[in-house]
Protein backbone atom coordinates (compact mmCIF):
# COMPACT_ATOMS: atom_id res chain seq x y z
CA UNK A 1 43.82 15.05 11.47
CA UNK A 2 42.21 14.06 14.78
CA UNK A 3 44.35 11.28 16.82
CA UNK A 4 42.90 7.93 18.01
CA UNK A 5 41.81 8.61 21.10
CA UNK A 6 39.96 12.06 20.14
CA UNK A 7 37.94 9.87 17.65
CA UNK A 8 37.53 6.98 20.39
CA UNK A 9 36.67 9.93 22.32
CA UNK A 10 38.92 8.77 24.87
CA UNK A 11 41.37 11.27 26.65
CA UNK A 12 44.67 9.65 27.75
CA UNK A 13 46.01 12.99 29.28
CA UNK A 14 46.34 13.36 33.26
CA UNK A 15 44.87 15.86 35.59
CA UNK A 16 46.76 19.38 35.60
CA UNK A 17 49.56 18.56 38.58
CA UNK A 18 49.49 21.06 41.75
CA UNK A 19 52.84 22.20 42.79
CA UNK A 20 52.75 22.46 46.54
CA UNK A 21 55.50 25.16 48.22
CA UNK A 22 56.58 22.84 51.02
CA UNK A 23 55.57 25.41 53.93
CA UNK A 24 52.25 25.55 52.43
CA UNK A 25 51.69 21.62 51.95
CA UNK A 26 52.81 21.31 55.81
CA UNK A 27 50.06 24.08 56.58
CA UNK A 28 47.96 22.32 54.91
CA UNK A 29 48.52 18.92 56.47
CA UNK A 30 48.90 20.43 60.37
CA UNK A 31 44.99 22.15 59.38
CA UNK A 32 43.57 19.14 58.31
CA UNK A 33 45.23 17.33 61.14
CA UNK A 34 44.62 19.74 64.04
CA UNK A 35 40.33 19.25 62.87
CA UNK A 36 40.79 15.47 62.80
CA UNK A 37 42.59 15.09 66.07
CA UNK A 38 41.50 18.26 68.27
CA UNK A 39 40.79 16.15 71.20
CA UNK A 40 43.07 13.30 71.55
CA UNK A 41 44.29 10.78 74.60
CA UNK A 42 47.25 9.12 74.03
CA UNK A 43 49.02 6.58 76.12
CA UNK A 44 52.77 6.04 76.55
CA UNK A 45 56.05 6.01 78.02
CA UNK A 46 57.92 9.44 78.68
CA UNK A 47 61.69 9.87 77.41
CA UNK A 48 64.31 12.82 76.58
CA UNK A 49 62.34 15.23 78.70
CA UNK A 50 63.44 18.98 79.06
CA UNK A 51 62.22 21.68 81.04
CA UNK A 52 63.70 24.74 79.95
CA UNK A 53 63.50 28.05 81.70
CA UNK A 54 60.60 29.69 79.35
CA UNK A 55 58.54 26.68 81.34
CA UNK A 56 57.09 24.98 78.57
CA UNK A 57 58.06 21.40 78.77
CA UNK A 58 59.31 18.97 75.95
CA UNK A 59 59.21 15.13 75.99
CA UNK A 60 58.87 12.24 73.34
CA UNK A 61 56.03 9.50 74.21
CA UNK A 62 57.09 6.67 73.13
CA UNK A 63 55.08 3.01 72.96
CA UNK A 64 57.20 -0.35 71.30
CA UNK A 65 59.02 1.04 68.75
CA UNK A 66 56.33 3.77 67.55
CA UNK A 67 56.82 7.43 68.93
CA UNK A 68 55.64 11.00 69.03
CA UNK A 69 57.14 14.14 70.22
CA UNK A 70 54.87 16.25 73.09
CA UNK A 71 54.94 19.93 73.83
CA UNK A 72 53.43 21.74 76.85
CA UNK A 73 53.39 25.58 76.77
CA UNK A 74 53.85 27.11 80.45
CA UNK A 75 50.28 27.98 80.34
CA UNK A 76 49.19 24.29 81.09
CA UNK A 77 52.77 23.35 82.53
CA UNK A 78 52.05 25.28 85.67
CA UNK A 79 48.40 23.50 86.28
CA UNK A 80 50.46 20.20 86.75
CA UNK A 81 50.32 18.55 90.01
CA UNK A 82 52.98 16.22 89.51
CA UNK A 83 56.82 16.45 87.93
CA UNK A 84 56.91 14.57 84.61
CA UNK A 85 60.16 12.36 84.56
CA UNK A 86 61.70 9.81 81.91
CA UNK A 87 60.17 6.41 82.47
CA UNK A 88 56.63 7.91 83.81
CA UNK A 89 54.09 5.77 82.20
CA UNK A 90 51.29 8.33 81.43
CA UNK A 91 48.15 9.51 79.71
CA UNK A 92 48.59 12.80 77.78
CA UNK A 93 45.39 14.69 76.80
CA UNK A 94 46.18 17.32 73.49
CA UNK A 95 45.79 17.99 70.02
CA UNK A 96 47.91 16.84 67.12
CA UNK A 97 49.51 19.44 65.43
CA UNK A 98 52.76 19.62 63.37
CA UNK A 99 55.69 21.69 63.98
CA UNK A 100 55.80 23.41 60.73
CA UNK A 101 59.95 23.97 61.38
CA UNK A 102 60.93 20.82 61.39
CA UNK A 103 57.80 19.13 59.82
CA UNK A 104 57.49 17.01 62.65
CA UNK A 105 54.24 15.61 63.84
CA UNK A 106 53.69 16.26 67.49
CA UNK A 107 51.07 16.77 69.93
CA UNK A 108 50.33 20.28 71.86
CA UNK A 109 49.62 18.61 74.98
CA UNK A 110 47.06 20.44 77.74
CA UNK A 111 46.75 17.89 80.68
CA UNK A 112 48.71 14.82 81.62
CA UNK A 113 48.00 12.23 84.42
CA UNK A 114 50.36 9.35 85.58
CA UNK A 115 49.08 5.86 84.96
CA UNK A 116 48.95 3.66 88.17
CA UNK A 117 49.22 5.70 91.16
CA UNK A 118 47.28 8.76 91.53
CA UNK A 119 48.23 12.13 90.13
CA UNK A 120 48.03 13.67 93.57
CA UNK A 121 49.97 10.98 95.28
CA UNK A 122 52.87 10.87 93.54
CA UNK A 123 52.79 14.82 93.06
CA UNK A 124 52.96 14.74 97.04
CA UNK A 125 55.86 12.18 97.19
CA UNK A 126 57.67 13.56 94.60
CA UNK A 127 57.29 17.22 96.37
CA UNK A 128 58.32 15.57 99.91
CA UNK A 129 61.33 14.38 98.62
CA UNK A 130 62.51 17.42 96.75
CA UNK A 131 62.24 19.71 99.93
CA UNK A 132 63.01 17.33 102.39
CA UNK A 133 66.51 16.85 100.25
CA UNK A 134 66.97 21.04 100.43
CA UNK A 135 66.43 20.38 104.23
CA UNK A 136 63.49 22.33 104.61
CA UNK A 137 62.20 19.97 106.86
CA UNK A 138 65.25 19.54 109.75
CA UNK A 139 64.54 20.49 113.07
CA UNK A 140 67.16 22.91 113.14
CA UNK A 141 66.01 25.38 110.75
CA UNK A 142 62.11 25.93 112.70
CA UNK A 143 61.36 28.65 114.82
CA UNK A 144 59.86 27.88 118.33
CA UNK A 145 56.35 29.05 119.26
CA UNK A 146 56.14 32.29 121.22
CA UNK A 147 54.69 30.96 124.67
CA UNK A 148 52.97 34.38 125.36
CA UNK A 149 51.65 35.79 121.64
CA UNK A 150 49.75 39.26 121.95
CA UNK A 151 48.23 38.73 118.33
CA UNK A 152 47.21 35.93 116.41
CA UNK A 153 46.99 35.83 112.90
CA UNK A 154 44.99 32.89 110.96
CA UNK A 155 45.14 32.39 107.18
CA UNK A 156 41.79 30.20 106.41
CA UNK A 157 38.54 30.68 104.87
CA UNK A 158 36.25 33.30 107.00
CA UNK A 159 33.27 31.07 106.60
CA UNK A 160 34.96 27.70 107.50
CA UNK A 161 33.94 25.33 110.36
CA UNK A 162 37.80 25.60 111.33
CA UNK A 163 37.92 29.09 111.83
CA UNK A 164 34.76 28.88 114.13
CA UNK A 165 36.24 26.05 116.16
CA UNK A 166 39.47 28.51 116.52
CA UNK A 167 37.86 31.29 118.05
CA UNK A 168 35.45 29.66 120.49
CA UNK A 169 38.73 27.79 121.82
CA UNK A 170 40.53 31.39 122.09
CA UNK A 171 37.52 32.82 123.74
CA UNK A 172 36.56 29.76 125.80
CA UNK A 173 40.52 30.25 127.02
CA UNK A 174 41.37 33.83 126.51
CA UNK A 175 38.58 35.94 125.53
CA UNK A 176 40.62 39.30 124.68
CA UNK A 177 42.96 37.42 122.61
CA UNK A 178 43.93 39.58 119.56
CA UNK A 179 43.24 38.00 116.72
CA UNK A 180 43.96 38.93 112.95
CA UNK A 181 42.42 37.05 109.74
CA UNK A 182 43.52 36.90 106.44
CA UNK A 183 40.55 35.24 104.40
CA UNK A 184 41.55 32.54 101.52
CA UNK A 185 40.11 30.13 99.96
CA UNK A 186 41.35 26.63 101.04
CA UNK A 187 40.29 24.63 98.42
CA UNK A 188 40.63 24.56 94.74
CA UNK A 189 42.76 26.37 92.29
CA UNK A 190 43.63 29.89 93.85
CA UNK A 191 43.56 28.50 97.52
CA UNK A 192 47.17 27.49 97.40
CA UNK A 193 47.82 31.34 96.33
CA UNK A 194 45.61 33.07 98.67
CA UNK A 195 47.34 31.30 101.45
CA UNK A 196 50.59 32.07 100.41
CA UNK A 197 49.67 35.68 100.01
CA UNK A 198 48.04 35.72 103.49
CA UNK A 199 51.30 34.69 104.97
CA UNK A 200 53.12 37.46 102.87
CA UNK A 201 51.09 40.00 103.83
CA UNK A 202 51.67 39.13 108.00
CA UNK A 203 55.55 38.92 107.55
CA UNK A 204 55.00 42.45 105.34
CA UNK A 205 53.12 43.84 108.39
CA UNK A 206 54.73 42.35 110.97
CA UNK A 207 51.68 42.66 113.16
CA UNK A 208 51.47 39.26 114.53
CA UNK A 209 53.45 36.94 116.90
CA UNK A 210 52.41 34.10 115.45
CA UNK A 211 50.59 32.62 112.12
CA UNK A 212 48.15 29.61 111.79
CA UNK A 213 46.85 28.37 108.56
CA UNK A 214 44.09 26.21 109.66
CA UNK A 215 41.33 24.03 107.20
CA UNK A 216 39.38 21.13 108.19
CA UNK A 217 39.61 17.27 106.73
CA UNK A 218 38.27 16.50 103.61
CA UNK A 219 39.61 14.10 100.72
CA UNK A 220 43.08 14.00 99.39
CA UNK A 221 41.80 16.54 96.60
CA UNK A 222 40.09 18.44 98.89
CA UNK A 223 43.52 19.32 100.49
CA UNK A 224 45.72 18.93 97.47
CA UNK A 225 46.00 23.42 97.59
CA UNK A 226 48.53 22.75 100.83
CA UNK A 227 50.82 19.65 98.83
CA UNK A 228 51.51 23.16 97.00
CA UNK A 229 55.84 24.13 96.41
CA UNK A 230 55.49 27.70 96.12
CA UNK A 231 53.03 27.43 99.40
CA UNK A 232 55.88 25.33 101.34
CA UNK A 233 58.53 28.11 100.03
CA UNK A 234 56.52 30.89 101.43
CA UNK A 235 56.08 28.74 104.57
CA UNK A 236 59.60 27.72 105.03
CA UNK A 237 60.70 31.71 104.13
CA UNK A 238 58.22 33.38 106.91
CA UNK A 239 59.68 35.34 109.40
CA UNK A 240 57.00 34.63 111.36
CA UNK A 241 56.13 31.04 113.39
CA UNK A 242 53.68 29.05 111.58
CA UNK A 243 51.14 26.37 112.79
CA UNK A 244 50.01 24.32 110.24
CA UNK A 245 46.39 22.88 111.18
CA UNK A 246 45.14 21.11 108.16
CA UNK A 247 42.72 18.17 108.27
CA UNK A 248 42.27 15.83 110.90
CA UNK A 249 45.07 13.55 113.06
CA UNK A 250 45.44 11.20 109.81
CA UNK A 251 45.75 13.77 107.25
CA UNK A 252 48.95 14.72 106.02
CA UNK A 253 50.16 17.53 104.20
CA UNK A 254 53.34 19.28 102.73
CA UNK A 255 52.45 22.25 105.04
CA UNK A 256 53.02 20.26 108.22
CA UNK A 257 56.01 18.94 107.25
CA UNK A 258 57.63 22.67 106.75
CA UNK A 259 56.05 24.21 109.43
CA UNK A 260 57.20 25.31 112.91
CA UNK A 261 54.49 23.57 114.42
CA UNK A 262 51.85 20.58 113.34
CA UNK A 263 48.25 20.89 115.16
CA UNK A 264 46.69 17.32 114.64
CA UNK A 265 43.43 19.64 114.08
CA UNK A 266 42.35 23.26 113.91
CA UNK A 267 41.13 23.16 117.48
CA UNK A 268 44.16 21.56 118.62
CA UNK A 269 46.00 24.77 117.39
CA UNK A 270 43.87 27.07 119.29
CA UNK A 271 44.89 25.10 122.32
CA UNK A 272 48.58 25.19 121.63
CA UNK A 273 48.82 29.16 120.83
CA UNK A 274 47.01 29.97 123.73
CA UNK A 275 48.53 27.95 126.90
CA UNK A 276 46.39 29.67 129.50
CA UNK A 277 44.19 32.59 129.53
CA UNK A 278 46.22 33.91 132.53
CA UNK A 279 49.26 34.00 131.05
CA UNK A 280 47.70 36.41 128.13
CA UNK A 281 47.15 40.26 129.49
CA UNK A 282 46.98 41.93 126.65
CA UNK A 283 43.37 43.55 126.06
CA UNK A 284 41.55 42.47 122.36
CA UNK A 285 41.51 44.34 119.62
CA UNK A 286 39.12 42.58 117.96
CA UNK A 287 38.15 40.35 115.07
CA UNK A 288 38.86 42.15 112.14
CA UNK A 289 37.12 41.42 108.05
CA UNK A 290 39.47 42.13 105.84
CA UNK A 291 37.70 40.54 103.12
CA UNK A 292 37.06 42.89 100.19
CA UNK A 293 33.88 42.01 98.32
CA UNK A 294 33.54 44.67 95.86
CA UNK A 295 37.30 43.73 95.05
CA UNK A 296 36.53 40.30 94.34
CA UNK A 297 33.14 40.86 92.32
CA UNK A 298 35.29 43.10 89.65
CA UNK A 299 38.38 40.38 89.67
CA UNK A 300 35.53 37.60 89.09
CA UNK A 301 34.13 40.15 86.07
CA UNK A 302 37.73 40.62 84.84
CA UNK A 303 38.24 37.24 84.66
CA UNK A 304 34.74 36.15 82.52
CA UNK A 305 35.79 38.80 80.24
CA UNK A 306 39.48 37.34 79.65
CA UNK A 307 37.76 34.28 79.32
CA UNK A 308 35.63 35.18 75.88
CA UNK A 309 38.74 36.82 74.97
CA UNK A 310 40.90 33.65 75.27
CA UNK A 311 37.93 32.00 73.32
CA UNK A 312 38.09 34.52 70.30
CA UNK A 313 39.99 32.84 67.28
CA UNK A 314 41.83 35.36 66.34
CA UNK A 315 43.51 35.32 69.71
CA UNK A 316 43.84 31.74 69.64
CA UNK A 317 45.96 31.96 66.27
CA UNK A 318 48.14 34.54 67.78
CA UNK A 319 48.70 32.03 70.64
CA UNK A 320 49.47 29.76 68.69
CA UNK A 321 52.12 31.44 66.41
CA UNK A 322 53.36 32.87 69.88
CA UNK A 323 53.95 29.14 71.03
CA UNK A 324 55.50 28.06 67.56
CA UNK A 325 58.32 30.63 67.80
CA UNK A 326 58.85 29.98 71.24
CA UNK A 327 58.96 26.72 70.89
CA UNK A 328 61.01 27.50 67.92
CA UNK A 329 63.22 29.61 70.45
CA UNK A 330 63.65 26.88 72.58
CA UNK A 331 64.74 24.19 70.26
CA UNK A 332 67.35 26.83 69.08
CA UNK A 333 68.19 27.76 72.61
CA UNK A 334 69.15 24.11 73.24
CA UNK A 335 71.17 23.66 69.99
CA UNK A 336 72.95 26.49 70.54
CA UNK A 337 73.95 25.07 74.33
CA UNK A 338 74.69 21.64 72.77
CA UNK A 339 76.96 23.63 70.09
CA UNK A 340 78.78 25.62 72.61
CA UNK A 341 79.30 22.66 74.92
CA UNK A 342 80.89 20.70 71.98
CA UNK A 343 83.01 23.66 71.18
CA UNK A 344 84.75 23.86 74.40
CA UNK A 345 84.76 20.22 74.79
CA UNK A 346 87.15 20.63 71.58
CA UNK A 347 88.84 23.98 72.76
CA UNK A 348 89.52 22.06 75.95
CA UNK A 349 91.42 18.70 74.36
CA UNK A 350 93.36 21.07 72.22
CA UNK A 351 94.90 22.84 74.72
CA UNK A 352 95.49 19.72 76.69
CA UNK A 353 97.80 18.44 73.89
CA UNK A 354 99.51 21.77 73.37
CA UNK A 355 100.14 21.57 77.68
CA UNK A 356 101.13 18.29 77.04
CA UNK A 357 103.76 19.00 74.19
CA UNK A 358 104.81 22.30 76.13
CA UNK A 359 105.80 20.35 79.19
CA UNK A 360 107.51 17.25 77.53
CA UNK A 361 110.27 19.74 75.50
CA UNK A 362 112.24 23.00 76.22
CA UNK A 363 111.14 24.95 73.44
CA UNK A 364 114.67 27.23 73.04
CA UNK A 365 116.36 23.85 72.47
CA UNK A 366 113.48 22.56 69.98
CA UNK A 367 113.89 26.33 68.19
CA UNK A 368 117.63 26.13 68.00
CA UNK A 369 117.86 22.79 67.13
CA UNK A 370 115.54 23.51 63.82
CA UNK A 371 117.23 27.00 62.77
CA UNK A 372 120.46 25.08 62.56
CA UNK A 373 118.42 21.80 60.46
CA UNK A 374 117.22 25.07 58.27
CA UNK A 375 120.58 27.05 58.02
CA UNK A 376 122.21 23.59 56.88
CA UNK A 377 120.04 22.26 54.77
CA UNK A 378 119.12 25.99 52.68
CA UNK A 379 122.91 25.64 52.39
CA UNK A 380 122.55 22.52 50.54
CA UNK A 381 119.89 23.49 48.55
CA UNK A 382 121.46 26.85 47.54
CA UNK A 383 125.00 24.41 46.36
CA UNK A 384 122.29 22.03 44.13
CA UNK A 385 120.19 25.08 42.80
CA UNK A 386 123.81 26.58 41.81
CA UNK A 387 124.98 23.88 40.09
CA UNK A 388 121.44 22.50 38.84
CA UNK A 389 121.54 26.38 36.71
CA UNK A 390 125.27 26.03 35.78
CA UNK A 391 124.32 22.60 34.37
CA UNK A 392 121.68 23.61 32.60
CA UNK A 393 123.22 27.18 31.19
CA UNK A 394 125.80 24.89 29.78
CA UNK A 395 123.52 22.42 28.12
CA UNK A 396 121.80 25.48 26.74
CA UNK A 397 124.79 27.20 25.12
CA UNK A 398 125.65 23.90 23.65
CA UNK A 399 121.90 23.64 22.14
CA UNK A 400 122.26 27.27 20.53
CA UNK A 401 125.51 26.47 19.25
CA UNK A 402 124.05 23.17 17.39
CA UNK A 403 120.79 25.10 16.09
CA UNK A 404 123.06 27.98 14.79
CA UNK A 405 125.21 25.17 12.96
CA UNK A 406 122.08 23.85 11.57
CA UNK A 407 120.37 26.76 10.42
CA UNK A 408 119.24 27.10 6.78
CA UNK A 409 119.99 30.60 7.63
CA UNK A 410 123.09 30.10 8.37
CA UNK A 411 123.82 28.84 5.03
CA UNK A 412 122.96 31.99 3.32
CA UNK A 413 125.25 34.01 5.39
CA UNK A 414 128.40 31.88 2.82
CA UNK A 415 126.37 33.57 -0.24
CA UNK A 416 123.58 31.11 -0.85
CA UNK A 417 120.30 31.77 -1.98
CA UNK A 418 116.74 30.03 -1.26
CA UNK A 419 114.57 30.06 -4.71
CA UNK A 420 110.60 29.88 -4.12
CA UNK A 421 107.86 29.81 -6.98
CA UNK A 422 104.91 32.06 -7.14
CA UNK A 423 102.83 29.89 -4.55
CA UNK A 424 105.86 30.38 -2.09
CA UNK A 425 107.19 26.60 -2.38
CA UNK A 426 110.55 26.04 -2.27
CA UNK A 427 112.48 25.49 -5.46
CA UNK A 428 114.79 21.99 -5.83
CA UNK A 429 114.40 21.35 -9.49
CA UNK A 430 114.24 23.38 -12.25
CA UNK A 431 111.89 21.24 -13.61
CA UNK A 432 109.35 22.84 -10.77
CA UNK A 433 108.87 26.18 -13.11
CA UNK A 434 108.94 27.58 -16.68
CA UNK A 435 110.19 30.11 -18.70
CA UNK A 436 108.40 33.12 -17.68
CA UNK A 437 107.28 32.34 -14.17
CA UNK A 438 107.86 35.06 -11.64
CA UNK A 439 110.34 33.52 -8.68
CA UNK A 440 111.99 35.24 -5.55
CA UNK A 441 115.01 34.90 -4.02
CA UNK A 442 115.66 34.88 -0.36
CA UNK A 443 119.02 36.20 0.59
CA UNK A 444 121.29 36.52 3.74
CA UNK A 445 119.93 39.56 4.09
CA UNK A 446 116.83 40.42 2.15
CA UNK A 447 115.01 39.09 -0.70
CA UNK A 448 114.58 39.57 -4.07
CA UNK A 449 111.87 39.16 -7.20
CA UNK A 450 112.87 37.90 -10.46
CA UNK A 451 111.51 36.23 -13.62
CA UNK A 452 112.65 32.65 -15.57
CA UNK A 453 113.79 33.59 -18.95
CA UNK A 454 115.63 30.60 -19.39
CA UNK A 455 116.49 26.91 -17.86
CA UNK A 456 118.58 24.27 -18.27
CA UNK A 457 118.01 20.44 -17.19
């Protein structure tokens, strides 16, 4: 028989439910997500930032009461031309993804910019500070300029205006000066590098008296490559005198802070390494290229072909597991520090207390005072557990004596008898069974079986 709604042709029943494994429905939700939200800018304040030693940062962005945590993986980290701190008010540039872990929504950040003052500005004055706190900018610590150099070595691009404005001075005022050059870019990305590597390679060689790294003005991004740390390290760590010569008289850079020696201009430089060409006796050796062409064409093919690499998705999902565990490693990095931090937190209070007990009493006194408490009162105890036994072995023997005197077996020991009928009942009346009903006896010791043949009332 069909039911109501079949003949309605109605059908009350619900959709087949989907049970969703939980890593699955978070996969699911961090997919859909990371399409929606690829590309996203998001404004906000920074707070509980950490910079671990993998370099990836962590940070939560927080705006009112609403917030969201941020993640940047080293790779992107290092591009950063400022420090973030807690408090920076900034724009972060990423895509929303979840943290499949913790289920967490969170964005994989890839560029971030202060709001209000300029990136490179406060990279610069945050920079300043930091090494003019380690001292690398005292007086005491820089090395004086040789009067009387034999060779010259200049870091700076081999087609700049700078470098052309440096020789004619040398040649104008010493025209067998030796000069070395180490060409490097001196703006953009890899400038900051090349310079540092040119001054490597002179305190590696060791075939120079003195180094200049000269570039001509330009905007504050034009000469952002010298507001560089690891640049001012490898400065600050050369061997060798260094004459910075960046930009013109009103231009300021990290670089001239750490150097030996700031030239208001490249050609200012020229004319402070060289005092005279009289003083200089030392025969040229030349101006030589030491820029490597061939070398550079196969780094620039290298680097196209990394680049469709990088773009191929299958090694952007590997990336991107990569960065989930170690962010994964990080977060358990910093638990485990937290964990071990609490634990000798703990450790340390206990053993305060036990110092503290330790040096308030003398322990042999404490000891002997309790073995005597002990000896006296297992004493006592041993005198009540003795007399608690005797008590009760008494009370016992009394029992046993009243349960023997009350004994129905007892009884039969003086020559009685107990009389039970055929269902086992004991007999009281002889009214309870008949002439010819089988009876037994129970004795003092024993029983017997026996049949009524006669009664009387």
């Amino acid at each position: 028989m069909s039911s109501l709604s079949d003949q309605l042709g109605f059908n009350f029943r619900g959709p087949e439910r989907r049970v969703w494994k939980v890593r699955d429905l978070v996969a699911a939700v961090r997919t859909h997500i990371e399409r929606e939200y690829s590309d996203a800018w998001v404004e906000g304040e920074i707070s509980n930032f950490r910079a671990p030693e993998s370099g990836h940062l962590y940070f939560t962005l927080k705006d009112g009461n609403a917030q969201i945590r941020v993640v940047m993986f080293r790779s992107s980290a290092r591009l950063l031309r400022f420090r973030p701190a807690d408090g920076l008010q900034v724009v972060v540039r990423g895509r929303v993804t979840v943290y499949e872990d913790r289920g967490e929504l969170q964005i994989s950040a890839e560029y971030i910019e202060p709001k209000g003052a300029g990136s490179l500005q406060l990279a610069f004055e945050q920079l300043k500070a930091k090494l003019e706190a380690e001292g690398l900018f005292a007086a005491e610590r820089k090395k004086p300029i040789p009067p009387l150099p034999s060779r010259i070595g200049i870091v700076t691009s081999a087609n700049a205006a700078a470098l052309r404005d440096i020789l004619n001075i040398l040649q104008r005022r010493h025209h067998s000066v030796n000069v070395v050059i180490f060409p490097a870019q001196v703006q953009g990305d890899a400038a900051s590098y090349e310079v540092a590597e040119g001054i490597r390679y002179f305190n590696k060689q060791h075939n120079v008296d003195v180094l200049i790294v000269a570039r001509g003005g330009g905007s504050a991004e034009d000469l952002a490559s010298f507001n560089n740390e690891a640049l001012a390290r490898t400065i600050a760590a050369s061997e060798i005198p260094v004459i910075s010569a960046v930009g013109h008289e009103t231009d300021f850079t990290i670089t001239d802070f750490v150097a030996d020696l700031r030239a208001p201009t490249p050609s200012a430089a020229a004319e402070l390494v060289i005092r005279s060409r009289q003083e200089i006796e030392e025969q040229t050796s030349g101006l030589h290229e030491r820029l490597n062409r061939a070398m550079r064409y196969r780094l620039l093919m290298g680097r196209q072909a990394l680049t469709e690499l990088a773009q191929h998705g299958a090694f952007t999902r590997i990336m991107e597991v990569i960065r989930q565990r170690q962010q994964k490693l990080d977060d358990l990095s910093h638990r485990m520090e937290l964990a071990e931090r609490n634990l000798l937190q703990q450790m340390h209070r206990r053993w305060e207390t036990v110092s503290a007990a330790v040096r308030h009493y003398d322990l042999r006194l404490v000891l002997s005072g309790v073995r005597k408490e002990l000896d006296s009162k297992t004493s006592a105890l041993l005198a009540v557990t003795r007399n608690v036994l005797l008590q009760h072995r008494v009370r016992t023997e009394r029992l046993d004596t009243a349960l023997q005197s009350l004994s129905p077996l007892a009884i039969l020991d003086r020559g009685y008898a107990l009389v039970f009928d055929g269902q086992g009942k004991l007999v009281k009346d002889s009214a309870a069974v008949s002439a010819g009903d089988e009876i037994s006896a129970r004795l003092a010791r024993g029983q017997i079986q026996a049949r009524v043949t006669k009664k009387d009332q």
